[in-house]
Protein backbone atom coordinates (compact mmCIF):
# COMPACT_ATOMS: atom_id res chain seq x y z
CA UNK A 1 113.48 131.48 -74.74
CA UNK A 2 114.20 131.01 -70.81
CA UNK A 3 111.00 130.61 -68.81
CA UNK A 4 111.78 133.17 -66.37
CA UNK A 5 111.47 136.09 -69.63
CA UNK A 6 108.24 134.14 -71.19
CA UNK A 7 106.40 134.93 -67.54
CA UNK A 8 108.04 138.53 -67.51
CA UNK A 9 106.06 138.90 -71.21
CA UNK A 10 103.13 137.33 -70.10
CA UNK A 11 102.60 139.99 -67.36
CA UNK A 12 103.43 142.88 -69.36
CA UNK A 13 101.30 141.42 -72.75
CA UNK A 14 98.43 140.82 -69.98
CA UNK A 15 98.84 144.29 -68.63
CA UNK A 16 98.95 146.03 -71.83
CA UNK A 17 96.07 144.22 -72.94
CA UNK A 18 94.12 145.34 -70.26
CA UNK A 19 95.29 148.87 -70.88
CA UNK A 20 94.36 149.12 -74.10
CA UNK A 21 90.67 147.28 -73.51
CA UNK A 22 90.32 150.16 -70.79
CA UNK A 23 91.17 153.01 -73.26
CA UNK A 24 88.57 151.20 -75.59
CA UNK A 25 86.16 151.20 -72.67
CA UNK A 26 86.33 155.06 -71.56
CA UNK A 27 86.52 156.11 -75.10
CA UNK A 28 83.19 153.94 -75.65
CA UNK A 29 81.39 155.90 -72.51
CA UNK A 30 82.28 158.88 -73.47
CA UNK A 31 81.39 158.74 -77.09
CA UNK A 32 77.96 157.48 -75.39
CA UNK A 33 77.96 159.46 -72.04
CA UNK A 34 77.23 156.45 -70.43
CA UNK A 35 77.64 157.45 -66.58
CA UNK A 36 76.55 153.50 -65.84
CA UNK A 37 79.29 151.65 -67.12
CA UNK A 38 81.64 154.37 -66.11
CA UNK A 39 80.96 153.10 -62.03
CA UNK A 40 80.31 149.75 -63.42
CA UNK A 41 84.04 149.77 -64.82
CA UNK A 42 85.94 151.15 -61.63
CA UNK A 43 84.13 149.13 -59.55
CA UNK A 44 84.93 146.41 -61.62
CA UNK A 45 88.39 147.03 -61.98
CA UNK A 46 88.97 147.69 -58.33
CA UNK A 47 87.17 144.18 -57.68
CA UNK A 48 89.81 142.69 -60.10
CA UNK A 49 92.69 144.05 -58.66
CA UNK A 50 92.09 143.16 -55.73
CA UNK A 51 92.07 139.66 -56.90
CA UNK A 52 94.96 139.98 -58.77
CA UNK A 53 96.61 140.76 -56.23
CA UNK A 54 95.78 138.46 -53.27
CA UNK A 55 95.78 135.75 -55.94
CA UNK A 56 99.56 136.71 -56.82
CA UNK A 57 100.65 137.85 -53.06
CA UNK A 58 102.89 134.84 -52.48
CA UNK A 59 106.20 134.61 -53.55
CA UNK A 60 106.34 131.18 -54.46
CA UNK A 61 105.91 129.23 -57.24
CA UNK A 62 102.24 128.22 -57.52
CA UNK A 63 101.35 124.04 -58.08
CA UNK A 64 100.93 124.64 -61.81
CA UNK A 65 104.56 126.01 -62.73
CA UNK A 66 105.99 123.62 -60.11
CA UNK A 67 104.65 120.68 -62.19
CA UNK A 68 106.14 122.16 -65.20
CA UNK A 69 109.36 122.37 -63.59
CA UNK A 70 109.48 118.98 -62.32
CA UNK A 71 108.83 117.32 -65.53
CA UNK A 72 111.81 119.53 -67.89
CA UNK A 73 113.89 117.20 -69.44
CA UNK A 74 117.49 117.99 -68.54
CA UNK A 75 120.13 118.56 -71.58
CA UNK A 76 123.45 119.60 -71.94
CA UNK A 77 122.60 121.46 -75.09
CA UNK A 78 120.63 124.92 -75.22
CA UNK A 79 117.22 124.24 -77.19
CA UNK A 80 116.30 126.45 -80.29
CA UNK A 81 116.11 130.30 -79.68
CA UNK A 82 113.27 131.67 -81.43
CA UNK A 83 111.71 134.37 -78.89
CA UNK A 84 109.25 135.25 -81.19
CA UNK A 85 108.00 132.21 -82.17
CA UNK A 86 107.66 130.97 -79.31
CA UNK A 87 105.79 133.67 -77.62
CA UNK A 88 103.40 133.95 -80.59
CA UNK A 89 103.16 129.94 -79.48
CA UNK A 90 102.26 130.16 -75.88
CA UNK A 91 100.43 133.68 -75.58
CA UNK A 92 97.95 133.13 -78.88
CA UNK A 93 95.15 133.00 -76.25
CA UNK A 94 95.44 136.14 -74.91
CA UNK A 95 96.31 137.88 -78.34
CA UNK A 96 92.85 136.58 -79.32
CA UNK A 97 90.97 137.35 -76.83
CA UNK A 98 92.17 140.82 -76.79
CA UNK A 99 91.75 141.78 -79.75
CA UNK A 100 88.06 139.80 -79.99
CA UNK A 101 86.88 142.03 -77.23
CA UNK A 102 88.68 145.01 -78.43
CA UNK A 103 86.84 144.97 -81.79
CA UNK A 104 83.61 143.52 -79.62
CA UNK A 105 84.38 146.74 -77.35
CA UNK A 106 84.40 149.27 -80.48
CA UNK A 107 80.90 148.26 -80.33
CA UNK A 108 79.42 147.21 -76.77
CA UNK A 109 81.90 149.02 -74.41
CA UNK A 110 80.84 146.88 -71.45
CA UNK A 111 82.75 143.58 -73.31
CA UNK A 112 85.64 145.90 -73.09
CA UNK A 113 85.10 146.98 -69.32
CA UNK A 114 85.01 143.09 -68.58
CA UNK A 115 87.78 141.61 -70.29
CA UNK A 116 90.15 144.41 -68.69
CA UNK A 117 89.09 143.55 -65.27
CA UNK A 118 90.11 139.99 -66.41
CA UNK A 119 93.63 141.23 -68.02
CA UNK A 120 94.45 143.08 -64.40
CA UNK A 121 93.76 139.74 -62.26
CA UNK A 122 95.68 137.25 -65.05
CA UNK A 123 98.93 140.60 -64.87
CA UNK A 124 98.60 141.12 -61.27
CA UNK A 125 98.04 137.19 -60.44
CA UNK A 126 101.33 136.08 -62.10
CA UNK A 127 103.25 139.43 -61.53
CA UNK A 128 106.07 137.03 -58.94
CA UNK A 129 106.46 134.12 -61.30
CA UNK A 130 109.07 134.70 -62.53
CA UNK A 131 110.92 136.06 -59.62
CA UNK A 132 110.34 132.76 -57.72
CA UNK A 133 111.16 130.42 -60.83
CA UNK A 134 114.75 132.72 -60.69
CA UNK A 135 115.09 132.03 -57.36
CA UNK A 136 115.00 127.86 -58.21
CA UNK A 137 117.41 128.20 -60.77
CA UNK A 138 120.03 130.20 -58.69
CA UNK A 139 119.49 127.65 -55.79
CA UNK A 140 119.70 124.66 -58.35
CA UNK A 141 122.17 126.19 -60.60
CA UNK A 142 119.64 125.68 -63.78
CA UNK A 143 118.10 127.96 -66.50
CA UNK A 144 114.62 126.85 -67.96
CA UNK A 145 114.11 127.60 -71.60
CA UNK A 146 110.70 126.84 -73.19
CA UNK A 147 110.60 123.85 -75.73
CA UNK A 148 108.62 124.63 -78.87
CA UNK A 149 105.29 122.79 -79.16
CA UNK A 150 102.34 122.78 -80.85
CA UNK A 151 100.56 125.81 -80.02
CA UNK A 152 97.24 123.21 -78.72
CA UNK A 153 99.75 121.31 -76.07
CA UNK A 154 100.88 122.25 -72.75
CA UNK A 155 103.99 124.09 -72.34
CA UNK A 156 107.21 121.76 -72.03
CA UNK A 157 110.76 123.01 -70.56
CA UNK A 158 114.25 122.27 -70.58
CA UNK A 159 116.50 122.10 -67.98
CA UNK A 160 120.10 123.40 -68.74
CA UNK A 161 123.15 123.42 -66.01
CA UNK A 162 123.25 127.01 -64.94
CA UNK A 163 125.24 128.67 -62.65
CA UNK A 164 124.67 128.11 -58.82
CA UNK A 165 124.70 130.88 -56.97
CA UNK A 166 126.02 130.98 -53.20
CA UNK A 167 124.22 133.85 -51.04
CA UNK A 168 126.01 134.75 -47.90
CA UNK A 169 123.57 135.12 -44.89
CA UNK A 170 122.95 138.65 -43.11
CA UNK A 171 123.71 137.10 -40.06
CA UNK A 172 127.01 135.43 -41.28
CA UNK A 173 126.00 131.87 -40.70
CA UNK A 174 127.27 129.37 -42.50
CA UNK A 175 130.36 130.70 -43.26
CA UNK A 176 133.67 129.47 -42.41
């Protein structure tokens, strides 16, 4: 699986699990009529979108994914395809934690009402990733693919040769 589609999946999974955890949320105060954690909740929310988003305002690749890129082993050969597997690999964390607080939130809506507001900063925070890891492997002329490790390690990459890809200037320089 390239890198660049494994941070593409980790916004949307991260967004969609906030979705859902907010659906669980409003359905819990109404059932309950709870007025409180209604305001709680969009205050909440707006607090953590607003973090999301300053924390994922630049465009560049933040220290963490930089390291990972640094350290992929370059090969010649593509590594093993296996999307699924591999997501299922890297994202367990947030598929438990969802659906923890989603059965926690049938319950106590306010675990709910939390764990969104922490689904919109993780969605919002790495919502560029992937456009700045795209924009190293056009200027290298390398695609990342994931390497499949045990679930408890960090993440490893390969480096593949790629296609290098020239863009002309607005202004025309560096043309001939």
């Amino acid at each position: 699986m390239r890198f660049v589609d494994l941070l593409k999946t980790t916004v949307l999974l991260s967004a969609a699990s906030a979705t859902l955890l907010g659906v669980i949320t409003v359905a819990g105060a109404g059932a309950d009529r709870d007025t409180t954690l209604v305001i709680f909740a969009a205050a909440w929310w707006t607090v953590a979108a607003a973090i999301g988003a300053i924390v994922g305002h630049p465009t560049r690749v933040t220290p963490s994914i930089s390291r990972v890129l640094a350290d992929a082993k370059a090969t010649t050969s593509l590594p093993e395809l296996r999307p699924g597997l591999i997501l299922v690999n890297r994202l367990w964390p947030l598929l438990v934690s969802t659906i923890v607080a989603a059965i926690l939130g049938a319950f106590i809506p306010q675990v709910a009402a939390v764990a969104t507001g922490f689904g919109l900063i993780w969605s919002l925070g790495w919502r560029h990733q992937d456009g700045a890891v795209a924009a190293i492997e056009d200027r290298d002329g390398a695609t990342f693919y994931v390497e499949r490790t045990s679930p408890v390690r960090s993440i490893r990459l390969v480096r593949t040769p790629g296609f290098r890809r020239e863009v002309p200037s607005l202004n025309g320089a560096g043309s001939a």
